[in-house]
C-alpha atoms as a PDB file:
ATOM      1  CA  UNK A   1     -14.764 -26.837 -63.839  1.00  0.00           C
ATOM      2  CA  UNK A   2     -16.123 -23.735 -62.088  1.00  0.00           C
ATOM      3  CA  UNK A   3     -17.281 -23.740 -58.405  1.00  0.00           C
ATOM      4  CA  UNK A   4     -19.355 -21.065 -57.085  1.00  0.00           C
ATOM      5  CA  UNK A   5     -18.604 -20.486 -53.535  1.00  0.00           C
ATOM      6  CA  UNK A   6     -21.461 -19.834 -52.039  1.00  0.00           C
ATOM      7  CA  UNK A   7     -22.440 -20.332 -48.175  1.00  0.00           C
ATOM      8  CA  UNK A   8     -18.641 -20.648 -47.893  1.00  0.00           C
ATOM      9  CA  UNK A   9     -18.020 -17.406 -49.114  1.00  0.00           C
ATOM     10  CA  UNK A  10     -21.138 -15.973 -47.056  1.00  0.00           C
ATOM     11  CA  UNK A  11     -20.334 -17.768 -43.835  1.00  0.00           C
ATOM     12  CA  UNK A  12     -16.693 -17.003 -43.839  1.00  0.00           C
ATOM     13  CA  UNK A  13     -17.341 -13.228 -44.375  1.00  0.00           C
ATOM     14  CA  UNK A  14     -20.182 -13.066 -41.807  1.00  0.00           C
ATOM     15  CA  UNK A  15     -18.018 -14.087 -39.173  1.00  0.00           C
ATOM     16  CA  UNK A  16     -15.189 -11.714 -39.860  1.00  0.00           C
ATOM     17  CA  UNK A  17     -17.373  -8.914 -39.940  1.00  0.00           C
ATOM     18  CA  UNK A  18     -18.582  -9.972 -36.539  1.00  0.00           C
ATOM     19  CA  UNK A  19     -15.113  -9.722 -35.071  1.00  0.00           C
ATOM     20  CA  UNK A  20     -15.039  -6.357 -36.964  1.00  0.00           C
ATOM     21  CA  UNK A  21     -18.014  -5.090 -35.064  1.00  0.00           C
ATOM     22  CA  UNK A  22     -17.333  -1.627 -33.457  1.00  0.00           C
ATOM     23  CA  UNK A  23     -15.110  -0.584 -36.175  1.00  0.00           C
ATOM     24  CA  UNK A  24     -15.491   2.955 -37.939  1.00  0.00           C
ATOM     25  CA  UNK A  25     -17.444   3.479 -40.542  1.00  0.00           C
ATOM     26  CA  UNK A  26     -16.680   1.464 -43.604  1.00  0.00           C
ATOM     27  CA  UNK A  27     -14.688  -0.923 -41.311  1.00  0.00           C
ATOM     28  CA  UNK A  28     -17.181  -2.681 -40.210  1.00  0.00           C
ATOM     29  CA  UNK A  29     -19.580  -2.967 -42.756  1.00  0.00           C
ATOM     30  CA  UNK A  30     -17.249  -3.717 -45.974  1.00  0.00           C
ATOM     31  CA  UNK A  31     -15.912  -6.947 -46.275  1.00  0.00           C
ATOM     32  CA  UNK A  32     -12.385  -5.714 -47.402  1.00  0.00           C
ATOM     33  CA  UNK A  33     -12.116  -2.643 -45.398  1.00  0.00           C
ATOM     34  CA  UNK A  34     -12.700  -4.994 -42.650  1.00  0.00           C
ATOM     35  CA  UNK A  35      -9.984  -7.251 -42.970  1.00  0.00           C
ATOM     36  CA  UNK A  36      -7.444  -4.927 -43.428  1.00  0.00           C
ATOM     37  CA  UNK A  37      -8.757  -2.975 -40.101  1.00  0.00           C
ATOM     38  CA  UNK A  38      -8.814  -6.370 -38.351  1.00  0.00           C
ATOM     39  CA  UNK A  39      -5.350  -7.860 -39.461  1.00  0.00           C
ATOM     40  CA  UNK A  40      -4.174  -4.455 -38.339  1.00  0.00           C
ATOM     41  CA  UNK A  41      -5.792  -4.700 -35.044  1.00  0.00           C
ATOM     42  CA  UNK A  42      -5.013  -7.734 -34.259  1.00  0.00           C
ATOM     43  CA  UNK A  43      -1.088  -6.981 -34.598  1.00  0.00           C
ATOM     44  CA  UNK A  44      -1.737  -3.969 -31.939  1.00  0.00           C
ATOM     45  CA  UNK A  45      -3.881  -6.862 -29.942  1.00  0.00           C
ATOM     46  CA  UNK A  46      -0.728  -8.818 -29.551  1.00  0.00           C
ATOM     47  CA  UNK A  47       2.106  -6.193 -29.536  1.00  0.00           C
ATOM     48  CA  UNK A  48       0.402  -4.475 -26.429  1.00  0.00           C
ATOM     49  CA  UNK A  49      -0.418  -7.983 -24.638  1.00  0.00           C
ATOM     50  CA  UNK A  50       4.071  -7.779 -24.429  1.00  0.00           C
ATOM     51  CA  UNK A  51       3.659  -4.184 -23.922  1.00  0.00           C
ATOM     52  CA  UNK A  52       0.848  -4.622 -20.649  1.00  0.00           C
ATOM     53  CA  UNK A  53       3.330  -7.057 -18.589  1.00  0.00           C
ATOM     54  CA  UNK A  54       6.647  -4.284 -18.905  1.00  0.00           C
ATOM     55  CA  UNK A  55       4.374  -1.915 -17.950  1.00  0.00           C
ATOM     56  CA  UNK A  56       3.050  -3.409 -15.086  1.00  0.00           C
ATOM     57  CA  UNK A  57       6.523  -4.572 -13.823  1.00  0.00           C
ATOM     58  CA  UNK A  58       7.744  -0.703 -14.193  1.00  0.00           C
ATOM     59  CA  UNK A  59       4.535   0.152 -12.059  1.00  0.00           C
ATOM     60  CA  UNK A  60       5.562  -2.938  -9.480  1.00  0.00           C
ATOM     61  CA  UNK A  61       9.652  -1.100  -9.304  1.00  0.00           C
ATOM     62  CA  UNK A  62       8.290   2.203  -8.911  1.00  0.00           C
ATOM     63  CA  UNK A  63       5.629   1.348  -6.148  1.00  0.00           C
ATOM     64  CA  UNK A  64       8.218  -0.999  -4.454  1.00  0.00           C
ATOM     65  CA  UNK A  65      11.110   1.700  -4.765  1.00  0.00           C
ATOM     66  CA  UNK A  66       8.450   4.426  -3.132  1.00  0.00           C
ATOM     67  CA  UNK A  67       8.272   1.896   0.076  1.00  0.00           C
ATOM     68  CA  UNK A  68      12.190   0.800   0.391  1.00  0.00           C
ATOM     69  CA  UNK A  69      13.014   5.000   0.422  1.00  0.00           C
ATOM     70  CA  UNK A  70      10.574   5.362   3.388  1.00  0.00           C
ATOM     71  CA  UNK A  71      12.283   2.514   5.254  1.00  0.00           C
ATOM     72  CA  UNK A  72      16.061   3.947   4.260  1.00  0.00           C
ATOM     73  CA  UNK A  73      17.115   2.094   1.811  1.00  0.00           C
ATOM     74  CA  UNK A  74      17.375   2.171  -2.159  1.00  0.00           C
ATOM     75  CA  UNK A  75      15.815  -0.280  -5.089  1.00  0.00           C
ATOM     76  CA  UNK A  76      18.340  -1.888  -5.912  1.00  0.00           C
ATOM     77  CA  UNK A  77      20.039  -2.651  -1.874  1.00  0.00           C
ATOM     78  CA  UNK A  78      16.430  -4.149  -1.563  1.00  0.00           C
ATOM     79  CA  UNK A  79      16.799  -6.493  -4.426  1.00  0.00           C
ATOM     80  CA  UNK A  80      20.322  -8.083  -3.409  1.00  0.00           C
ATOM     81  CA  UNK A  81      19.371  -8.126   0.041  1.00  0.00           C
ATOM     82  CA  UNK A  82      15.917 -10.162  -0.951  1.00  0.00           C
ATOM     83  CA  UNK A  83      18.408 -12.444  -2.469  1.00  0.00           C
ATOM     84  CA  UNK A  84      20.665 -12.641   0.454  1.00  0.00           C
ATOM     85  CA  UNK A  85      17.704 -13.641   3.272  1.00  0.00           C
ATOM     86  CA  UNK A  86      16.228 -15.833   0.923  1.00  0.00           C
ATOM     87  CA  UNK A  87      13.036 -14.309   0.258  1.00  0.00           C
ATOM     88  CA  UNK A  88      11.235 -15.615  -2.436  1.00  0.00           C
ATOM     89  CA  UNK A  89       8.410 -13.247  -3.323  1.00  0.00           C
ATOM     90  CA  UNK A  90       7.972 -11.220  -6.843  1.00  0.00           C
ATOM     91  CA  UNK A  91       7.774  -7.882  -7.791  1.00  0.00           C
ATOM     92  CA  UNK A  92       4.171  -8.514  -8.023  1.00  0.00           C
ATOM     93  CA  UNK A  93       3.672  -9.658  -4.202  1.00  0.00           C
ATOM     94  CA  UNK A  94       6.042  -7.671  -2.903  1.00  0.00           C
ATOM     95  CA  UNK A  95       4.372  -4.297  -4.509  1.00  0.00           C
ATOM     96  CA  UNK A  96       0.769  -5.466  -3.519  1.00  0.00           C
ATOM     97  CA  UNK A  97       2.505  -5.228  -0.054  1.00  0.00           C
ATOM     98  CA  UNK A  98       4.224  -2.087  -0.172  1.00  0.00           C
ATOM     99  CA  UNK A  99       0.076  -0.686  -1.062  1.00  0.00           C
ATOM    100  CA  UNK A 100      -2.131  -2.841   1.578  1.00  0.00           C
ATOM    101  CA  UNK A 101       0.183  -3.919   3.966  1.00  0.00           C
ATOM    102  CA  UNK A 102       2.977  -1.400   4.913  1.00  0.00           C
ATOM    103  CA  UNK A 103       3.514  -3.354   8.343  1.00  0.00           C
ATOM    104  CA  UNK A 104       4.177  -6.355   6.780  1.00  0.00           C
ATOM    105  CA  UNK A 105       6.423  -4.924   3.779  1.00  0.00           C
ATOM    106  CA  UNK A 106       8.200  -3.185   6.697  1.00  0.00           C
ATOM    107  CA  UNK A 107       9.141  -6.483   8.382  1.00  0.00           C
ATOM    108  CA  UNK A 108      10.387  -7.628   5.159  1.00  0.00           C
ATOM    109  CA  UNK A 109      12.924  -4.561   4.651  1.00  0.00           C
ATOM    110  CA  UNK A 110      13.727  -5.246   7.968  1.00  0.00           C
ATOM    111  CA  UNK A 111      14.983  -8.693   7.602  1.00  0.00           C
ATOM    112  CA  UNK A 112      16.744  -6.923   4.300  1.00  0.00           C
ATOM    113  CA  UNK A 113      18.457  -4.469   6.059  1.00  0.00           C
ATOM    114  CA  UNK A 114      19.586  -7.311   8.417  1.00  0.00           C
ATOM    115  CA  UNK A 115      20.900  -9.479   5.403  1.00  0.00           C
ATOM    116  CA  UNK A 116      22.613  -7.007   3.672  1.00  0.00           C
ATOM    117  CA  UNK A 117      24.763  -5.266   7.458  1.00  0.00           C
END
């Protein structure tokens, strides 16, 4: 028995070209063009969604490194010495801190340097 597809076929196509709008040339206007451009894409998609986060913790290390070598002391002493007087906050917080609020990041390295002597 043959079965024509359709709406189904129609419908299903319609909305993959949708997510294929902005595409190049044929790659957004071709159904199969399209959905090797968007398979493709969507690998990138999720490969730089890992990508995004080690970036932005290299970005927190290097802005929190910049502030611990203006108050004497390296990366890494920092770290351990967080550890040591039980400080809690994350590379995130901490870097946010070293940008908007050097008096407060200072008080922190303070009660570091104090941990770690």
């Amino acid at each position: 028995m043959r079965v024509k597809t359709g709406f189904v076929r129609r419908r299903r196509h319609k909305k993959l070209l949708k997510q294929a709008r902005g595409f190049f040339s044929g790659r957004h206007k071709h159904f199969r063009k399209a959905k090797e451009q968007l398979e493709r894409s969507l690998v990138y998609a999720y490969r730089d969604r890992k990508n995004n986060k080690r970036n932005f913790r290299s970005l927190w290390i290097t802005r929190i490194n910049a502030a611990c070598r203006l108050h004497g002391i390296s990366y890494s002493k920092f770290i351990n010495g967080l550890g040591k007087a039980n400080i809690g906050l994350d590379r995130k917080v901490l870097a946010d801190l070293a940008m908007n609020e050097p008096a407060s990041f200072a008080a922190i390295a303070d009660r570091v340097k104090k941990a770690i002597a």
